[in-house]
Protein backbone atom coordinates (compact mmCIF):
# COMPACT_ATOMS: atom_id res chain seq x y z
CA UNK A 1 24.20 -34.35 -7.99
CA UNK A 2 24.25 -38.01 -6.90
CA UNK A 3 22.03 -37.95 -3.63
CA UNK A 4 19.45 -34.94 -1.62
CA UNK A 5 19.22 -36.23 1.76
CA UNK A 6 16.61 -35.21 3.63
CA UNK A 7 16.38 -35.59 7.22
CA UNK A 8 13.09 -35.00 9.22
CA UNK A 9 10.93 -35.94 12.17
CA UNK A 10 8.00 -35.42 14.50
CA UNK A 11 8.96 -32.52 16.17
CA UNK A 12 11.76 -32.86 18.95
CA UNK A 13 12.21 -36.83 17.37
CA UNK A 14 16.13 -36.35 16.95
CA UNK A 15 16.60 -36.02 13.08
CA UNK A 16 19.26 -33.81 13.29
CA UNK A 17 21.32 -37.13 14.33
CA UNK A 18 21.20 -37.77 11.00
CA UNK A 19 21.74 -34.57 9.75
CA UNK A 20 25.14 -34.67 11.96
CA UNK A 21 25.61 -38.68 10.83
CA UNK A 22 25.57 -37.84 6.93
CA UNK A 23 27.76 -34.71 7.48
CA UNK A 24 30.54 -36.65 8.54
CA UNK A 25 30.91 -38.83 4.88
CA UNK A 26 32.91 -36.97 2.04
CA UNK A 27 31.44 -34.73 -0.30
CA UNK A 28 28.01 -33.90 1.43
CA UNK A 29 26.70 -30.18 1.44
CA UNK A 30 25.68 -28.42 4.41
CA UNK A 31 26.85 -25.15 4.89
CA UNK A 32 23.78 -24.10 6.94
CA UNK A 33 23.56 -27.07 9.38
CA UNK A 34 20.31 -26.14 11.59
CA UNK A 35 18.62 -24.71 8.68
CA UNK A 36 15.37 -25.73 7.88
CA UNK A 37 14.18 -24.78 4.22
CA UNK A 38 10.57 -24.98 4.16
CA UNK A 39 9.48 -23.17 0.79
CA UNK A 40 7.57 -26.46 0.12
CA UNK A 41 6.13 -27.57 2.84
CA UNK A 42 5.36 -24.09 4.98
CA UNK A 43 1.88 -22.21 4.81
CA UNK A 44 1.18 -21.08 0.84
CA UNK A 45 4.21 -22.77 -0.26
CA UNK A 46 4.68 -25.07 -3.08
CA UNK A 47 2.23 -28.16 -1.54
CA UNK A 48 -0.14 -25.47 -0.90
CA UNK A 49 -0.06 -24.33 -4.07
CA UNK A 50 -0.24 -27.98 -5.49
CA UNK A 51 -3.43 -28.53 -3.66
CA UNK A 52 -5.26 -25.47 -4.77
CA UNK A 53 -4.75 -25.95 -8.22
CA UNK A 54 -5.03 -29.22 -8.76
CA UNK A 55 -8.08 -30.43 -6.22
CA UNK A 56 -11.26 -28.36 -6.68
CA UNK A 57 -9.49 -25.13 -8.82
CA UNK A 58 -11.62 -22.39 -10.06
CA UNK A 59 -10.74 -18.54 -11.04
CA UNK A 60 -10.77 -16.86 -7.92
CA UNK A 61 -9.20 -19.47 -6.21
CA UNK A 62 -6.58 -19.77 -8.84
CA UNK A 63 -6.32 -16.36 -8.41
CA UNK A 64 -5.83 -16.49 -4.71
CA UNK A 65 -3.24 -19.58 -4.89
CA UNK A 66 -0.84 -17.98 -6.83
CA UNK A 67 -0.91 -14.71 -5.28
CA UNK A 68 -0.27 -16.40 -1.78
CA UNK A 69 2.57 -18.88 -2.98
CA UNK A 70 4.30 -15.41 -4.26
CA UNK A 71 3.72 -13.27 -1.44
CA UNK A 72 5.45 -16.27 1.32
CA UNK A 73 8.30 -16.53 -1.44
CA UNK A 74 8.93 -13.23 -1.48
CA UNK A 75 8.44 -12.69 2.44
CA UNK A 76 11.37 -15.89 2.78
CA UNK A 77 13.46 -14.23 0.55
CA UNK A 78 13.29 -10.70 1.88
CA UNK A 79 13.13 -11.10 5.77
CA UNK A 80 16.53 -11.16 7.00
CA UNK A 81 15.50 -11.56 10.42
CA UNK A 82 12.88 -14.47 10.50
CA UNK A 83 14.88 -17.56 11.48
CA UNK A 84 13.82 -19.86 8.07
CA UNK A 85 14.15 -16.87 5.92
CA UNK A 86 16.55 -14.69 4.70
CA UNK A 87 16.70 -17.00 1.21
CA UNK A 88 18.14 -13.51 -0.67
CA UNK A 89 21.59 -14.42 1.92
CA UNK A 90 21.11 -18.18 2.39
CA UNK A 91 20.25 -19.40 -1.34
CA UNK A 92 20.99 -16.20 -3.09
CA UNK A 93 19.37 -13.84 -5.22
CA UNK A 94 18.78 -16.38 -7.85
CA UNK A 95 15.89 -17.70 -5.42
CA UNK A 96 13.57 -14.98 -6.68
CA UNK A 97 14.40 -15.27 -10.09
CA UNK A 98 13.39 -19.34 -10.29
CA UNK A 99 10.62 -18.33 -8.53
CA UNK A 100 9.09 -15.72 -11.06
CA UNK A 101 10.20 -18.36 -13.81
CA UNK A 102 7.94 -20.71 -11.82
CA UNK A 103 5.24 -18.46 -11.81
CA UNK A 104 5.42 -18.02 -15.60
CA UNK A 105 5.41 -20.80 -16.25
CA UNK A 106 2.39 -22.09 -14.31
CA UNK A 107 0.27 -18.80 -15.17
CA UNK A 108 -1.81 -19.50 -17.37
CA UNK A 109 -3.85 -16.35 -17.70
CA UNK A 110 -3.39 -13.12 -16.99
CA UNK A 111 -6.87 -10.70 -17.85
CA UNK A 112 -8.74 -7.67 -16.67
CA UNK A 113 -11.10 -8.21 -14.26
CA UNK A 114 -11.70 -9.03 -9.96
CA UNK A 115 -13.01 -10.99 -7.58
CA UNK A 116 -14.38 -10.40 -4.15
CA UNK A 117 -10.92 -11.31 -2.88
CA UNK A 118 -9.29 -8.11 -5.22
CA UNK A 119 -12.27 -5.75 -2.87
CA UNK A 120 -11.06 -6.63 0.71
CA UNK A 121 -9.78 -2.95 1.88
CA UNK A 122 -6.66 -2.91 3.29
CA UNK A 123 -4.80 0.03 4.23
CA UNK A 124 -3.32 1.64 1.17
CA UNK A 125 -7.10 1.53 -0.19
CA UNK A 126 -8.87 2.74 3.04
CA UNK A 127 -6.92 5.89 2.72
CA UNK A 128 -8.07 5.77 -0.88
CA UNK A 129 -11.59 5.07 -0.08
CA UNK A 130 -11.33 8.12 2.70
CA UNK A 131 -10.23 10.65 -0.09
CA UNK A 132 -12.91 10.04 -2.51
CA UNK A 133 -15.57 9.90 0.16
CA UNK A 134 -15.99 14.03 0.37
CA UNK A 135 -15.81 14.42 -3.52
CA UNK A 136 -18.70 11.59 -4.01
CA UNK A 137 -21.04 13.58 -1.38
CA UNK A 138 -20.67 16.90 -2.58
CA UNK A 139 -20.94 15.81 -6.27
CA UNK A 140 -23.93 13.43 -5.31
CA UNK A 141 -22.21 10.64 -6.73
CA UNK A 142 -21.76 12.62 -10.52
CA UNK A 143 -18.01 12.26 -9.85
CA UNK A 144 -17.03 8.91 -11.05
CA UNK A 145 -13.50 7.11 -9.47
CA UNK A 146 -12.15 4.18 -10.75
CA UNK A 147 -13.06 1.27 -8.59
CA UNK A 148 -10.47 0.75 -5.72
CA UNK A 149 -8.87 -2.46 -5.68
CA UNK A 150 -6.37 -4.69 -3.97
CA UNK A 151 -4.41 -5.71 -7.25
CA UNK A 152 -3.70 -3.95 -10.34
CA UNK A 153 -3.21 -6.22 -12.79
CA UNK A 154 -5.90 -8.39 -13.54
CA UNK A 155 -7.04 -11.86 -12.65
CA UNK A 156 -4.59 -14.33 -12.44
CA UNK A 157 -5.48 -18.23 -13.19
CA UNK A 158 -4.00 -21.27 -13.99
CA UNK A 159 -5.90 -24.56 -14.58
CA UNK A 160 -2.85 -26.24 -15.50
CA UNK A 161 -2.61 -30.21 -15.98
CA UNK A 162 -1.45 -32.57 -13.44
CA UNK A 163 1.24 -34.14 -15.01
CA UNK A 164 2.53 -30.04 -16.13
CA UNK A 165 2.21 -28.99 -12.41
CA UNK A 166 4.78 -31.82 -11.34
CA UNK A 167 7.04 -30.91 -14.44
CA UNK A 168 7.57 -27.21 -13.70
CA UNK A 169 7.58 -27.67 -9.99
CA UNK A 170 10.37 -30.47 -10.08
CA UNK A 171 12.61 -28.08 -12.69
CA UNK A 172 11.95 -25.23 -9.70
CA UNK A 173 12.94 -27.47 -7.05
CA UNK A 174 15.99 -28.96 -8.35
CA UNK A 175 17.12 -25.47 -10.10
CA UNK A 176 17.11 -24.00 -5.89
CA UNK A 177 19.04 -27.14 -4.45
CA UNK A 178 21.51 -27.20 -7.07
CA UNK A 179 22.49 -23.77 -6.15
CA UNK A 180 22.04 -24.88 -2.22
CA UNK A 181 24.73 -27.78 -2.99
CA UNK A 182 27.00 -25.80 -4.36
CA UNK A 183 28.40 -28.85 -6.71
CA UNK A 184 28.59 -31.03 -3.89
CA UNK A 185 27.52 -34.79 -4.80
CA UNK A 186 25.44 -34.69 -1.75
CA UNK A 187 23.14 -32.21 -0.08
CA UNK A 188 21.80 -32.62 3.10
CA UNK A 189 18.29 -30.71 3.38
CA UNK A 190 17.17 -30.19 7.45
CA UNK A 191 13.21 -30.97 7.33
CA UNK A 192 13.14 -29.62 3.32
CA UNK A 193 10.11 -32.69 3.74
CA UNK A 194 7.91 -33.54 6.89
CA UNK A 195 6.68 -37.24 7.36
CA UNK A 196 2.78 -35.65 6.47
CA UNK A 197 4.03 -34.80 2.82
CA UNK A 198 6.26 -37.76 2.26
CA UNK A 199 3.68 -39.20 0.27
CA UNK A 200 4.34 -36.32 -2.47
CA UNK A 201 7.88 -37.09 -3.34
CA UNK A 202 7.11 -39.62 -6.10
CA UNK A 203 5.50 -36.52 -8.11
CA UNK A 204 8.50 -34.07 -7.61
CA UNK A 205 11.41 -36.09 -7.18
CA UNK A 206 13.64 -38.02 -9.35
CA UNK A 207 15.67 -40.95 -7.77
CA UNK A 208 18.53 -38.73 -6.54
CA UNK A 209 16.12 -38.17 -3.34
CA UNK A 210 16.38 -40.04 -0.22
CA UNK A 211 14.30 -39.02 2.73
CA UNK A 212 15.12 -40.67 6.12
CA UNK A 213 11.83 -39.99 8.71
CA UNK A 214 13.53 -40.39 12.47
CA UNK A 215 10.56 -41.22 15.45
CA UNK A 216 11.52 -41.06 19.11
CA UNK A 217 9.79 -42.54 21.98
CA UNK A 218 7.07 -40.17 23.13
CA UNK A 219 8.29 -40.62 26.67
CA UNK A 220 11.32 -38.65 26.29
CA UNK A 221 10.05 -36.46 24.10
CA UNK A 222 7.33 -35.33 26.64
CA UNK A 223 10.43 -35.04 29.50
CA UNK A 224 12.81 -33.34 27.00
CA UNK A 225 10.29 -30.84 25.82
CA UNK A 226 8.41 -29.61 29.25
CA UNK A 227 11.41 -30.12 31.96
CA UNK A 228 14.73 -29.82 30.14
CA UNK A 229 14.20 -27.59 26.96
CA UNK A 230 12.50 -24.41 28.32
CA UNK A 231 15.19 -23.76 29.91
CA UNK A 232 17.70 -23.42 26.91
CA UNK A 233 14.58 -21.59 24.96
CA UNK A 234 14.13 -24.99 22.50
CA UNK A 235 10.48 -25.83 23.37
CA UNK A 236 8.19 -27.75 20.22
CA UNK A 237 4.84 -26.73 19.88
CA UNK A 238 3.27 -30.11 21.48
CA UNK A 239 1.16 -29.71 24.70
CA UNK A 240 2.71 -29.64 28.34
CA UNK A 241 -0.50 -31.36 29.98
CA UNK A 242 0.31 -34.99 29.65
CA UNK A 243 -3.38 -36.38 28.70
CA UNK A 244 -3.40 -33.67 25.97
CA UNK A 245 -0.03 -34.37 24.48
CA UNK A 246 -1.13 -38.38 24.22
CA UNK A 247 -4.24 -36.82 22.25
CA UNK A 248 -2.50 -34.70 20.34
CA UNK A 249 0.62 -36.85 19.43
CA UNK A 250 -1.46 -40.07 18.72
CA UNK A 251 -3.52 -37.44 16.33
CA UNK A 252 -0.58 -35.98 14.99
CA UNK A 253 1.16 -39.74 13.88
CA UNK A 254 -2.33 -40.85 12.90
CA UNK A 255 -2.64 -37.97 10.38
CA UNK A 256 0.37 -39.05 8.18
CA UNK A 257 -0.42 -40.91 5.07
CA UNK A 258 2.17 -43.60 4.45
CA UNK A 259 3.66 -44.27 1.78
CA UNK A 260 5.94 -47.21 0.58
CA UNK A 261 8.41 -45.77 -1.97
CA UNK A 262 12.42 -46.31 -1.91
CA UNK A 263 12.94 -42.75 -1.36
CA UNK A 264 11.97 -42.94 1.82
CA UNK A 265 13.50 -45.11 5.19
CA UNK A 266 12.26 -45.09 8.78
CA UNK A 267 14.77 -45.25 11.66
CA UNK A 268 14.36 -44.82 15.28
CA UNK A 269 16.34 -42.81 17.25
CA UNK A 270 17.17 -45.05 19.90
CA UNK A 271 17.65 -47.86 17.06
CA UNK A 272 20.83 -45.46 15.65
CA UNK A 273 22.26 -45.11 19.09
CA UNK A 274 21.85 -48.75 20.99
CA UNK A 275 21.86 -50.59 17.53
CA UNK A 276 24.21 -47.92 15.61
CA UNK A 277 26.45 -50.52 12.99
CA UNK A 278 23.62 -52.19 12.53
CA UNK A 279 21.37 -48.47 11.70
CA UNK A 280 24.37 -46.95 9.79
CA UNK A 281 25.09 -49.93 7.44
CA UNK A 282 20.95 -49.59 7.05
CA UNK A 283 21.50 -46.12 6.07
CA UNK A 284 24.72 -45.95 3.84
CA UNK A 285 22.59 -49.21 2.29
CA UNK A 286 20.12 -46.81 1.34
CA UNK A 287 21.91 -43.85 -0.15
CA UNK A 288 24.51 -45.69 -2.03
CA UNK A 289 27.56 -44.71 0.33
CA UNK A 290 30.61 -46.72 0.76
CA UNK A 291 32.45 -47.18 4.15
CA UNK A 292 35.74 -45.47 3.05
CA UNK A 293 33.69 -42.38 2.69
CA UNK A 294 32.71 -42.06 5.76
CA UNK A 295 35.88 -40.27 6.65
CA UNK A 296 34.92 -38.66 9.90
CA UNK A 297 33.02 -41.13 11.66
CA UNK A 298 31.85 -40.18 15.19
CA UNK A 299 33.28 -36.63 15.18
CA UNK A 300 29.36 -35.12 15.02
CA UNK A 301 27.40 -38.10 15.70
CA UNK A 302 28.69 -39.87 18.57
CA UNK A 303 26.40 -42.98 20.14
CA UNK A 304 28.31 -42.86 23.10
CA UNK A 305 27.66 -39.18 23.81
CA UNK A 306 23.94 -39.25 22.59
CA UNK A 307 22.97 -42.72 24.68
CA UNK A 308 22.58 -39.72 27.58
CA UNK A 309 19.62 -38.07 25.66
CA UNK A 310 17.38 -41.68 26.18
CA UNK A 311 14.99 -43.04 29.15
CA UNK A 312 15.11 -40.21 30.81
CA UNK A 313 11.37 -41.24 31.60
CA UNK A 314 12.35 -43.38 34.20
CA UNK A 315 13.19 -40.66 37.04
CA UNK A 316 10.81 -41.48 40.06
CA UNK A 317 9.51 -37.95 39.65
CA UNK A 318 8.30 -38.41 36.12
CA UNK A 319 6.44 -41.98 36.56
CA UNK A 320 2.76 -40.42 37.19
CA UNK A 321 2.76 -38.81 34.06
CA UNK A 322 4.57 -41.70 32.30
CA UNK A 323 2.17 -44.56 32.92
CA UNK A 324 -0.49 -42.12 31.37
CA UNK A 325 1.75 -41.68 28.27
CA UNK A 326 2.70 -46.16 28.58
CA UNK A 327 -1.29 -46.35 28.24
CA UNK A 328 -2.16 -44.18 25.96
CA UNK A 329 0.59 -44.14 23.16
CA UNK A 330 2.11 -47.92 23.51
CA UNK A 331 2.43 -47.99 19.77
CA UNK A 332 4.83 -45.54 19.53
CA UNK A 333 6.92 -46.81 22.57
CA UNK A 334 10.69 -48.07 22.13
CA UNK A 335 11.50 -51.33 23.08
CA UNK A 336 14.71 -50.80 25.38
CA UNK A 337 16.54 -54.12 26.00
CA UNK A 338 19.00 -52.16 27.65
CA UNK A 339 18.07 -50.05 30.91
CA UNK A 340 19.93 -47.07 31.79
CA UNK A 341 19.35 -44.58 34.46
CA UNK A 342 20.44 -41.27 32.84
CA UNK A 343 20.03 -37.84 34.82
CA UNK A 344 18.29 -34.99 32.88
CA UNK A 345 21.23 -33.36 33.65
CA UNK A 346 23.63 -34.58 31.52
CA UNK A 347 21.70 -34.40 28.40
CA UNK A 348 23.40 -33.22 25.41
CA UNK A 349 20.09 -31.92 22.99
CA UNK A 350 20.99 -29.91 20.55
C-alpha cells in the first residue's frame, strides 16, 4: 500500500471534494464513498482507549477502558442498521477477529476479583437480585448466593508501555485498512481522522498516511446548514442561532491542537475551486501522484459545478445574521477576490 488518504473537516467544511478529487486518479480504493469509519476516533474507540491507559491508568479504570473499547467494536460490527456500522458487511468478518487479537495483545491481566463498576445492576442481575430476595428473608440471611455481578470473568487490566500501546495499535490499524483497500495502492478513508486528533498520527502511522484537513468559510456553512440542508435531511450538529454558532464554532476551531507533521496538509475549500491547478498540483505534490494518473479528471470533482456551493452569504436576506458572523469569526473568513452572486437554489451539496 503506497498512500491512506484521509479526507476530513469541520463539519459541513466540504471534504468530501477531496474524497471525490482523489477518486478520480488510478488505483485509489473507495468502494464505500460516503462512508465514514470512525473505530478510532468515535466514543470508546481506539483514542479513547489510548487516553485511558496511558494518562492517569489504574485497575478499575483499566478495567473499564477495555471493556468499553470492546463493547463499541462489537456494537460497529454487529449493527447492520446504524449508518457507520455494519463493519461485519463493510470490512468483513475479519474486523472482529483483529480486534480480539488487539485485545490480547494489550491485556495484560486477566484475575478474579471486581470493582464497583462490576456491581452496577442492570437488568439481567435485577431479575437475579429479585429471585434471591424471598430465599434470603425466609432463611434470615443463612442461605448464602454467590455475589451478583456485571462480568464473569475477572478483572481486566493493562498498564501497558507507551511505546507497546502505539506498536499493537498501528499493527491493528493497518491489518483493518489493508483489508478495506482491497490491494489497491491507494485508499481513500472519509473522516477515518478529525482535525482534533490529527495531532496523534505521528504515534500510529507510518509514512504511507496523508491526511488533508478541508475548512470552509463559516458564512456558508451557517446558510448551507440552517436554510438549504434541512430540507434534504443533511443538517450538522452546529447551532441555528447565529450568536451561538460564532461561540460555538470559534470554540470548536480553538479546541484543535495543531500539529506540524508532513502527514498532514490544509486546504480551503474555496482555495480548490477558485484556485483549483494551483490546489491540485498542491495536493498530488503531497501524496506523490503524477499527472498521467489522474485519468478522470473533473468527472466527480468539477470546479465549475461546485463554484455554485460558495458566497451564498451575500443574499440581502441573510446580511443581518452575516455581519454578526463577519465580527465575530473574521479569522476563519475566506478572502474572495472574485464576487459571485449565486442563488441557494442552485446549490449542488452533496
Amino acid at each position: 500500500m503506497d498512500r491512506i488518504i484521509v479526507p476530513t473537516g469541520y463539519m459541513g467544511s466540504g471534504s468530501s471534494a477531496i474524497t471525490d478529487l482523489i477518486s478520480e486518479f488510478r488505483d485509489c480504493q473507495n468502494e464505500f464513498k460516503d462512508f465514514e469509519y470512525i473505530f478510532l476516533h468515535c466514543p470508546n474507540g481506539l483514542f479513547d482507549l489510548e487516553d485511558k491507559l496511558l494518562k492517569g491508568n489504574n485497575a478499575i479504570r483499566s478495567d473499564e477502558a477495555i471493556r468499553s473499547f470492546e463493547m463499541q467494536m462489537n456494537k460497529l460490527f454487529n449493527k447492520k442498521f446504524w449508518w457507520v456500522g455494519n463493519y461485519q458487511k463493510v470490512i468483513g468478518p475479519e474486523f472482529k477477529n483483529l480486534t480480539d487479537k488487539f485485545i490480547n495483545e494489550i491485556q495484560e491481566f486477566n484475575f478474579e476479583g471486581f470493582w464497583y463498576t462490576h456491581e452496577e445492576v442492570n437488568n439481567r442481575m435485577f431479575f437475579r437480585l429479585l429471585f434471591q430476595k424471598p430465599f434470603k428473608i425466609i432463611s434470615r440471611g443463612k442461605i448464602k448466593f454467590k455475589r451478583v455481578l456485571k462480568y464473569d470473568d475477572g478483572m481486566r487490566i493493562s498498564f501497558i508501555k507507551d511505546k507497546d500501546f502505539y506498536k499493537y495499535a498501528h499493527d491493528y490499524i493497518y491489518d483493518i485498512v489493508s483489508i478495506i483497500g482491497k490491494d489497491k495502492k491507494n485508499v481513500i478513508l472519509d473522516q477515518f481522522l478529525l482535525p482534533f486528533n490529527l495531532y496523534r498520527v505521528d504515534n500510529y502511522f507510518s509514512d504511507e498516511l496523508r491526511a488533508i484537513a478541508v475548512s470552509r468559510d463559516p458564512r456558508d456553512v451557517y446558510i448551507l446548514n440552517k436554510y438549504i440542508w434541512p430540507s434534504k435531511n443533511l443538517v450538522v450538529p452546529m447551532p441555528k442561532e447565529v450568536n451561538e454558532f460564532c461561540n460555538f464554532y470559534k470554540k470548536m476551531r480553538e479546541s484543535e491542537i495543531i500539529v506540524d507533521s508532513k502527514k498532514v496538509l490544509r486546504i480551503r475549500f474555496e482555495d480548490l475551486i477558485y484556485n483549483y491547478d494551483i490546489e491540485l498540483k498542491k495536493i498530488m505534490n503531497f501524496l506523490d501522484f503524477k499527472e498521467q494518473d489522474h485519468i478522470n479528471k473533473k468527472k466527480r470533482f468539477d470546479p465549475a459545478i461546485s463554484i455554485k456551493n460558495t458566497q451564498l452569504f451575500r443574499k440581502e436576506e441573510y446580511q443581518e445574521e452575516i455581519k454578526i458572523i463577519e465580527k465575530e469569526l473574521k479569522d476563519y473568513l475566506y478572502d474572495f477576490k472574485q464576487k459571485m452572486d449565486n442563488d441557494v437554489k442552485n446549490t449542488v451539496e452533496f
